[in-house]
C-alpha atoms as a PDB file:
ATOM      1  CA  UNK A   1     221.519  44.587  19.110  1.00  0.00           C
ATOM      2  CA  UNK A   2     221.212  41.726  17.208  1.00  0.00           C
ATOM      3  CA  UNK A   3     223.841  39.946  18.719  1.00  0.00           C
ATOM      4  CA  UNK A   4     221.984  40.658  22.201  1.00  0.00           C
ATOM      5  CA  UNK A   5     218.718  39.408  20.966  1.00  0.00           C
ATOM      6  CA  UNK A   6     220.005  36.065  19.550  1.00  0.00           C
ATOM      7  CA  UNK A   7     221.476  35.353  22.857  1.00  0.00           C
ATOM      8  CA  UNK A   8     218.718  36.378  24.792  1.00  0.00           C
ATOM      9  CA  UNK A   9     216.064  34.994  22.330  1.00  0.00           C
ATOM     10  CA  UNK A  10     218.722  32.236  22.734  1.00  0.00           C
ATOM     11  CA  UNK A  11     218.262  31.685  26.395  1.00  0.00           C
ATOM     12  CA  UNK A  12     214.594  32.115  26.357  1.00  0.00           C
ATOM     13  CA  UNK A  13     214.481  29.769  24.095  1.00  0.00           C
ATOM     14  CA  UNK A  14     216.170  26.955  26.049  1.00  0.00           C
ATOM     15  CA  UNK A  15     213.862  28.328  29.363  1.00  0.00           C
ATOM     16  CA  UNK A  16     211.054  27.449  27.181  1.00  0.00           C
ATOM     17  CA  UNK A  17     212.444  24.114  26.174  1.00  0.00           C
ATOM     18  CA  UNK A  18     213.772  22.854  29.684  1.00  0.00           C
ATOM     19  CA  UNK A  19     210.071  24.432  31.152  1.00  0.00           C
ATOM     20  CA  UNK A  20     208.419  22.223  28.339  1.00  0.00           C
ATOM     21  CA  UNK A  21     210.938  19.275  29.260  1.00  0.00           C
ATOM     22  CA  UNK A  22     210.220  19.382  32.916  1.00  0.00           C
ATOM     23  CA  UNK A  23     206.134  19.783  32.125  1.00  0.00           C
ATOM     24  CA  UNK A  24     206.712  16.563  30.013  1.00  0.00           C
ATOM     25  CA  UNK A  25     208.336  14.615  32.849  1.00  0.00           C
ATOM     26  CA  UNK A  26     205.905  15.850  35.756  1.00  0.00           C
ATOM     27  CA  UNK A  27     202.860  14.844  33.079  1.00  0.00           C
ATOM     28  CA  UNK A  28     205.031  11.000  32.365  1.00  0.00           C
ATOM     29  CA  UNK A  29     205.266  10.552  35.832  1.00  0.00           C
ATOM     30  CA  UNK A  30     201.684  11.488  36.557  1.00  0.00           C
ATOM     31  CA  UNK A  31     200.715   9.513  33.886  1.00  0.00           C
ATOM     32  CA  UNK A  32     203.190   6.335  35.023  1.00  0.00           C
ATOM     33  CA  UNK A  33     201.907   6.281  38.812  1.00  0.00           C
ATOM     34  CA  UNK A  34     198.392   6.162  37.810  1.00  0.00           C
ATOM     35  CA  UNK A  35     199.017   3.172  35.227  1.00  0.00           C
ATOM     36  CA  UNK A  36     201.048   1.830  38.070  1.00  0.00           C
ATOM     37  CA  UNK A  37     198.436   2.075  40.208  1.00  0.00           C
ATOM     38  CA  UNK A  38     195.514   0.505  37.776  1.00  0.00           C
ATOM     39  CA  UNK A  39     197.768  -2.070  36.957  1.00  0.00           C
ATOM     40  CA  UNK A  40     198.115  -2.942  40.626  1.00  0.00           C
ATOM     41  CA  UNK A  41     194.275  -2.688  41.305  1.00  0.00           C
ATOM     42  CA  UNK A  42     193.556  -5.180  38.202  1.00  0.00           C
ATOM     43  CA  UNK A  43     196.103  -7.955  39.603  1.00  0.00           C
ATOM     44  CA  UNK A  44     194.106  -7.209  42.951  1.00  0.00           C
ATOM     45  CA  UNK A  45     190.827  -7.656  41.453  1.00  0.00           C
ATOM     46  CA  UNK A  46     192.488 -10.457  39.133  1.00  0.00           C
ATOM     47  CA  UNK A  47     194.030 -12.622  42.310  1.00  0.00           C
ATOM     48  CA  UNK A  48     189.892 -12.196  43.711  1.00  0.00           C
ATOM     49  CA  UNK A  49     188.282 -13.281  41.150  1.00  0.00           C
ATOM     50  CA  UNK A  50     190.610 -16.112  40.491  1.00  0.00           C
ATOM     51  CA  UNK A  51     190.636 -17.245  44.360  1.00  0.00           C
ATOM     52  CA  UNK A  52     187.187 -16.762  44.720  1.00  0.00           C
ATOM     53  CA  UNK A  53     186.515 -20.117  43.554  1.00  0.00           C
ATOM     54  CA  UNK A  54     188.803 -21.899  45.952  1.00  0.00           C
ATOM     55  CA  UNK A  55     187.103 -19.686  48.662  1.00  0.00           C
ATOM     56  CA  UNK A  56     183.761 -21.193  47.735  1.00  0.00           C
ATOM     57  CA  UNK A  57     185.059 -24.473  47.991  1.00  0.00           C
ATOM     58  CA  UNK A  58     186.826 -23.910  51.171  1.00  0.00           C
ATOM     59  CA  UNK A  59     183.224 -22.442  52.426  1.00  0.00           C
ATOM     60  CA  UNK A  60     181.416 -25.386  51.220  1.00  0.00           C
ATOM     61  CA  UNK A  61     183.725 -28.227  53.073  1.00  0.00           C
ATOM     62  CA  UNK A  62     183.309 -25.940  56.003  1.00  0.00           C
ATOM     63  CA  UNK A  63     179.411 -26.304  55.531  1.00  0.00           C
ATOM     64  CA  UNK A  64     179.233 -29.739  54.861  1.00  0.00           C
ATOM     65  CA  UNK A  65     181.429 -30.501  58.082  1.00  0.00           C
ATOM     66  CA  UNK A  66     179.708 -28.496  59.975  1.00  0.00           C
ATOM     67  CA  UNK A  67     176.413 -30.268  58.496  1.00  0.00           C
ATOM     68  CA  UNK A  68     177.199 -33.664  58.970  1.00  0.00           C
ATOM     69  CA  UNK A  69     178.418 -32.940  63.119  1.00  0.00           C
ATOM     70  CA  UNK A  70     175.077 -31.140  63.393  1.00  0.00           C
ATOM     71  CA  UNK A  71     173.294 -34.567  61.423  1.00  0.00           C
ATOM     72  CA  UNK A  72     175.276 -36.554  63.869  1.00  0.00           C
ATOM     73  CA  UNK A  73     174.417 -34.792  66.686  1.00  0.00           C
ATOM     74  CA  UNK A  74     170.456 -34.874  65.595  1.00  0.00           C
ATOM     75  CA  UNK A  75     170.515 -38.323  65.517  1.00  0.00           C
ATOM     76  CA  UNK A  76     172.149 -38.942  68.674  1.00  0.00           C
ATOM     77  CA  UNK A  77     169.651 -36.902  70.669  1.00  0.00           C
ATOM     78  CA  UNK A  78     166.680 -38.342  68.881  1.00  0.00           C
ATOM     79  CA  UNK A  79     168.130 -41.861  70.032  1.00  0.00           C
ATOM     80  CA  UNK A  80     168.030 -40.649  73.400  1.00  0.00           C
ATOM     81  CA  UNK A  81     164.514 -39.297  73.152  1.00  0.00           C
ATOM     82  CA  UNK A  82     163.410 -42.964  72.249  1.00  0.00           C
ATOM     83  CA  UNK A  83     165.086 -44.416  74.921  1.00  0.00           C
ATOM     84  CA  UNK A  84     164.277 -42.379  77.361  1.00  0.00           C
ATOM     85  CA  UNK A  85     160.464 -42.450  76.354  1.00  0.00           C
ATOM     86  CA  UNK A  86     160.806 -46.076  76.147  1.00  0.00           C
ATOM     87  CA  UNK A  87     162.100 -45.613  79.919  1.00  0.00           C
ATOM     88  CA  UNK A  88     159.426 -43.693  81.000  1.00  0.00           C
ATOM     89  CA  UNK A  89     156.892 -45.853  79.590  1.00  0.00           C
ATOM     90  CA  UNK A  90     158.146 -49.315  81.432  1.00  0.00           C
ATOM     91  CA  UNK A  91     158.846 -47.081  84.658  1.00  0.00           C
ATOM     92  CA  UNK A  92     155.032 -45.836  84.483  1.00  0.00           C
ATOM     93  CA  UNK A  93     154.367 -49.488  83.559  1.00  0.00           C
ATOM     94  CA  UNK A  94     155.971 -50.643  86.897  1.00  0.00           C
ATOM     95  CA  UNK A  95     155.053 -48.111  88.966  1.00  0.00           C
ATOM     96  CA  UNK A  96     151.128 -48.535  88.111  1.00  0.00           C
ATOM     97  CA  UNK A  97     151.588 -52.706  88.579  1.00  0.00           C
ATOM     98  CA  UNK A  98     153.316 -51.640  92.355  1.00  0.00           C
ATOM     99  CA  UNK A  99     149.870 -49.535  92.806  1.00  0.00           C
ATOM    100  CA  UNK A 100     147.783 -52.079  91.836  1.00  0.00           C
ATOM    101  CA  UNK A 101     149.515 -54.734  94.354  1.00  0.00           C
ATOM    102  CA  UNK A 102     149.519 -52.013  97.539  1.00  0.00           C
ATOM    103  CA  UNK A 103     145.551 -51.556  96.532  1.00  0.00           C
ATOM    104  CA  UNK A 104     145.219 -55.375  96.092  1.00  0.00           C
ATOM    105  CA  UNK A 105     146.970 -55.568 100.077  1.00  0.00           C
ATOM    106  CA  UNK A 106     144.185 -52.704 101.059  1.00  0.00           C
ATOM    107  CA  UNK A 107     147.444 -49.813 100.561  1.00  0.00           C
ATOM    108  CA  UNK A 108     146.386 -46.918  99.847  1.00  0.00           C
ATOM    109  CA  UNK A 109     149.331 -45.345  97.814  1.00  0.00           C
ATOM    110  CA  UNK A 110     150.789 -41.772  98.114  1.00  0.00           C
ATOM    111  CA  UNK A 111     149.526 -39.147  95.258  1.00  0.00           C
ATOM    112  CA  UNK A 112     151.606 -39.079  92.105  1.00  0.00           C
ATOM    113  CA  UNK A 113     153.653 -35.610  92.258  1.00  0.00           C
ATOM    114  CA  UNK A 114     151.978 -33.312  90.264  1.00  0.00           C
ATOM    115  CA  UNK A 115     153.804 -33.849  86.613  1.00  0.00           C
ATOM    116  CA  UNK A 116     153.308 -37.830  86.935  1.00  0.00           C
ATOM    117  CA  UNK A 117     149.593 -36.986  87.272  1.00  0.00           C
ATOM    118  CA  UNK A 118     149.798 -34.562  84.132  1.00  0.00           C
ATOM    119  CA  UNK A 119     151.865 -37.634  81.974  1.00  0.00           C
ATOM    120  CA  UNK A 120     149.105 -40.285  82.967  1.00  0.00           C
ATOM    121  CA  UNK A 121     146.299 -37.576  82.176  1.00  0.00           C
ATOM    122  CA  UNK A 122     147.750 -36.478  78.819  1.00  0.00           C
ATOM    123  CA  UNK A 123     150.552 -38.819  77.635  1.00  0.00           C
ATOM    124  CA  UNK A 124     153.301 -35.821  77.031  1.00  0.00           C
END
């Protein structure tokens, strides 16, 4: 019998050693796919953190262009506030002297609409 039991001690030994060797290599490549994969989330997280400076810059020339149009567009419109109060002004300026010369020739002008009465009562 012994010759029986080396050979089968034998064989379960090398059962035992290919079951440890194929334990070992499901463990490695457990172990490899999750370094894999932390080593791939750090160069994601690296390439962020190292563009996130360019993307601040890009955000801030997209602010300051959109800034300055907005500035330009401000001061255009306030430009044509002025001149068209300045209009209004002389036009209410003419329009009371051609009053004054139908009232001088006994004319009795028409009533001011409604919002010309309001701008001669209150200025706005």
């Amino acid at each position: 019998m012994t010759g029986a039991w080396g050979v089968a001690l034998g064989i379960i030994g090398s059962l035992i050693a290919a079951t440890a060797m194929v334990a070992a290599a499901v463990f490695t490549s457990r172990a490899t796919k999750a370094a894999a994969r932390m080593t791939a989330e750090a160069q994601r997280t690296t390439a962020a953190v190292q563009a996130e400076p360019q993307q601040r810059a890009e955000d801030r020339a997209a602010f300051e262009a959109i800034k300055s149009e907005l500035r330009e567009e401000l001061t255009t419109t306030r430009d044509e506030v002025r001149s068209l109060r300045s209009l209004v002004r002389a036009f209410a300026w003419y329009v009371g002297e051609l009053t004054a010369q139908m009232r001088d020739h006994r004319i009795e002008p028409p009533a001011p609409p409604e919002r010309v009465d309001e701008y001669n009562r209150t200025g706005v």
